[in-house]
Protein backbone atom coordinates (compact mmCIF):
# COMPACT_ATOMS: atom_id res chain seq x y z
CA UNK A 1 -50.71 -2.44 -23.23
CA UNK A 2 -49.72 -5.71 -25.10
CA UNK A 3 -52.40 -7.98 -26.62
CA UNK A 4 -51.91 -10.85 -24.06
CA UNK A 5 -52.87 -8.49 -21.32
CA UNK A 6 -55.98 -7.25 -23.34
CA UNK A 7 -57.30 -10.56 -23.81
CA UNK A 8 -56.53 -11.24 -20.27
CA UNK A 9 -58.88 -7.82 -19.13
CA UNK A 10 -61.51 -8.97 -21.65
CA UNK A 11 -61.60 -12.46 -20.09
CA UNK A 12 -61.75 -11.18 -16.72
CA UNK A 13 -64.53 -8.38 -17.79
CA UNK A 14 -67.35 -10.79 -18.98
CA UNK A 15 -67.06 -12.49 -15.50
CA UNK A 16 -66.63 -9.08 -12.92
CA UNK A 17 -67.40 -5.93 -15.32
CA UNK A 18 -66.49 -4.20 -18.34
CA UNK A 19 -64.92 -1.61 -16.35
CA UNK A 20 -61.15 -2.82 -17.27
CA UNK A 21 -62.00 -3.53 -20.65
CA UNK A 22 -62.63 -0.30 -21.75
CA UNK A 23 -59.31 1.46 -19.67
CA UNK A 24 -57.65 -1.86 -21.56
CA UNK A 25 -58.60 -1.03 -24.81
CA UNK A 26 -57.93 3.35 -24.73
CA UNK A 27 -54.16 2.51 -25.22
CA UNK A 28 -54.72 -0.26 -27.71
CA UNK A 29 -52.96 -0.20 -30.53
CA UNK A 30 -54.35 0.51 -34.52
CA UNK A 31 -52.61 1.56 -37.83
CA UNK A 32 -52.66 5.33 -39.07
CA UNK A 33 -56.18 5.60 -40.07
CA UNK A 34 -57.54 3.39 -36.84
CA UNK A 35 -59.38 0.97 -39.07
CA UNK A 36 -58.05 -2.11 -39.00
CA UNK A 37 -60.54 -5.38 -38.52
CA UNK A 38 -61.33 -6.84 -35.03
CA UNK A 39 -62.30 -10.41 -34.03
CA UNK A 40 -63.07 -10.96 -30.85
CA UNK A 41 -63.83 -14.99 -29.86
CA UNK A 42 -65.08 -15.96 -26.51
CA UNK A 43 -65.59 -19.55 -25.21
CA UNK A 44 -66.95 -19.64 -21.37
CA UNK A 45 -67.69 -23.11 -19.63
CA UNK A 46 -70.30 -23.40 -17.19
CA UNK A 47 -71.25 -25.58 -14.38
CA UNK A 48 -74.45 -27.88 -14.49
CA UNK A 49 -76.22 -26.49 -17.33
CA UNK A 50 -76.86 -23.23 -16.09
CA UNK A 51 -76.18 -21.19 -19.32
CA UNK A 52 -79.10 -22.96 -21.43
CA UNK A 53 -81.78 -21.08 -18.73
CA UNK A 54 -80.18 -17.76 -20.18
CA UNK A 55 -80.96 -18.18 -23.75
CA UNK A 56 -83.32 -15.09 -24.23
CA UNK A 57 -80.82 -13.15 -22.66
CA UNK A 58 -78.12 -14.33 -25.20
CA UNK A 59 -80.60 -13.98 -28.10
CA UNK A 60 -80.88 -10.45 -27.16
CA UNK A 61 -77.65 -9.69 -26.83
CA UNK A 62 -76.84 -11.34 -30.15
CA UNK A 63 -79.82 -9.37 -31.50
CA UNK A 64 -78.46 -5.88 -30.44
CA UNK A 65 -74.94 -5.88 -30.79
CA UNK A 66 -75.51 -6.97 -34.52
CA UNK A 67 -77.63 -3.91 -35.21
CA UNK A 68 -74.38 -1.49 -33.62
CA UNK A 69 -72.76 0.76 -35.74
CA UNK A 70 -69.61 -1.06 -37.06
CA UNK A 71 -70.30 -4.40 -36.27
CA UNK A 72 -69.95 -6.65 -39.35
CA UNK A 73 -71.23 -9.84 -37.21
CA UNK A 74 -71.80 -11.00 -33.55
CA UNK A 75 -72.97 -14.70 -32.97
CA UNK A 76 -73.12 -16.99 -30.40
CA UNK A 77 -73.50 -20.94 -30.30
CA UNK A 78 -73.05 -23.84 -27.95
CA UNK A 79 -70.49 -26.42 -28.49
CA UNK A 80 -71.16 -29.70 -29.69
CA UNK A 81 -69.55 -31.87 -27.45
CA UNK A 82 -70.00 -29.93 -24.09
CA UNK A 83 -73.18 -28.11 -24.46
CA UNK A 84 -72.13 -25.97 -21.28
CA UNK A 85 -69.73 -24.29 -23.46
CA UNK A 86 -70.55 -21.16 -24.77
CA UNK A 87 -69.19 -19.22 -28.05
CA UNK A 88 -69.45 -15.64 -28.78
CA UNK A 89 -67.42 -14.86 -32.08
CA UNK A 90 -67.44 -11.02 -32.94
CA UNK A 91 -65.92 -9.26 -35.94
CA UNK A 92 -65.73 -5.28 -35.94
CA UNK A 93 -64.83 -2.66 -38.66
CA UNK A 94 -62.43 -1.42 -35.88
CA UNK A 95 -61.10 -1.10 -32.54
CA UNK A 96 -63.07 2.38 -32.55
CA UNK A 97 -66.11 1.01 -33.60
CA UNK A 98 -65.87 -1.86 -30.76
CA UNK A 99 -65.26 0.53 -27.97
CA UNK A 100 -69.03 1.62 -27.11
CA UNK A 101 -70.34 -1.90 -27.55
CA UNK A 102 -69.56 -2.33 -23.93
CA UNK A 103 -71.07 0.63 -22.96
CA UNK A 104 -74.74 -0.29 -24.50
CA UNK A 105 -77.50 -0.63 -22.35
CA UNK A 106 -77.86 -4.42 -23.96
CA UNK A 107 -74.65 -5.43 -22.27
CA UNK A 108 -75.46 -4.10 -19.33
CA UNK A 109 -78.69 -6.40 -19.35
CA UNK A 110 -76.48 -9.11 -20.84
CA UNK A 111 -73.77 -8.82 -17.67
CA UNK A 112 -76.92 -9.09 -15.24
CA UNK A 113 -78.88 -11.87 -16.71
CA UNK A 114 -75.35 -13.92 -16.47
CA UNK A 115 -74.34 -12.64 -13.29
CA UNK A 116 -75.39 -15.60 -11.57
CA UNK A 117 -73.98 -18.31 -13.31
CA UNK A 118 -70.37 -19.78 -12.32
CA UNK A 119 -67.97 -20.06 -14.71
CA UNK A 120 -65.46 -23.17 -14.91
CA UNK A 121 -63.28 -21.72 -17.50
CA UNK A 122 -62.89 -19.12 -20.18
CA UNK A 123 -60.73 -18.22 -23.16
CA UNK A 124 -61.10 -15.14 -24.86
CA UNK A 125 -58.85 -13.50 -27.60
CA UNK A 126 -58.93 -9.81 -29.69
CA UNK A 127 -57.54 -10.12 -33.26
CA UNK A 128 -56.49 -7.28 -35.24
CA UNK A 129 -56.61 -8.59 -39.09
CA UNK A 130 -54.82 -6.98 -42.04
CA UNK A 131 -56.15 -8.76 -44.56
CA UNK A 132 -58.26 -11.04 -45.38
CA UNK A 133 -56.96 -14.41 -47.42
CA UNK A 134 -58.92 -16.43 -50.25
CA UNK A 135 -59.64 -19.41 -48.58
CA UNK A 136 -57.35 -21.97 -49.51
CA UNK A 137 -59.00 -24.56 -51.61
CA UNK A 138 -60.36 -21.92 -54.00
CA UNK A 139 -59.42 -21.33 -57.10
């Protein structure tokens, strides 16, 4: 399965299940050893306001998923200009590693809690990183 079509299942599995994520992500692909460096971003719009009611619920899900084995960070934010825009930027030792994250009990809660809302839009992309860079203006 190409990358397009994984980001494509992820999008569609924060709004209707995680189901197809995880059938999505068993033939992804990773170097020799399996350990190459994940980041997943997400950025959902809602209608009227709604996600701001769910903030616990997003708390706790940032809470959790930082604590799993293998993930280096998981944070969420609003956007600045359109605070019905949500953020979710996730960065994993490895496609391995990310696999059971949507399989926790925590997501489970997480997919409820947001079950209600409607969704105007949503973007979200997987990364697989090879290396990291010095940032350019270093040095």
């Amino acid at each position: 399965m190409n990358r397009r079509t994984l980001v494509q299942v992820l999008g569609l599995g924060l709004l209707t299940g995680f189901e197809l994520i995880e059938e999505a992500m068993a033939s992804s692909e990773t170097d020799k050893e399996g350990n190459r460096m994940i980041i997943v971003t997400v950025e959902v719009e809602f209608e009227d306001n709604q996600i701001h009611e769910k903030r616990s619920a997003i708390q706790a899900m940032d809470e959790a998923t930082a604590k799993e084995p293998g993930c280096l960070a998981y944070k969420s934010s609003f956007d600045a200009t359109n605070p019905n825009i949500l953020r979710i930027y996730e960065m994993w030792e490895s496609m391995d590693a990310l696999k059971p994250h949507f399989a926790t009990p925590h997501m489970a809660e997480f997919q409820a809690a947001l079950s209600s809302l409607k969704a105007k839009g949503m973007d979200a992309k997987v990364y697989e990183v090879s290396k990291e860079l010095p940032f350019p203006n270093q040095g």
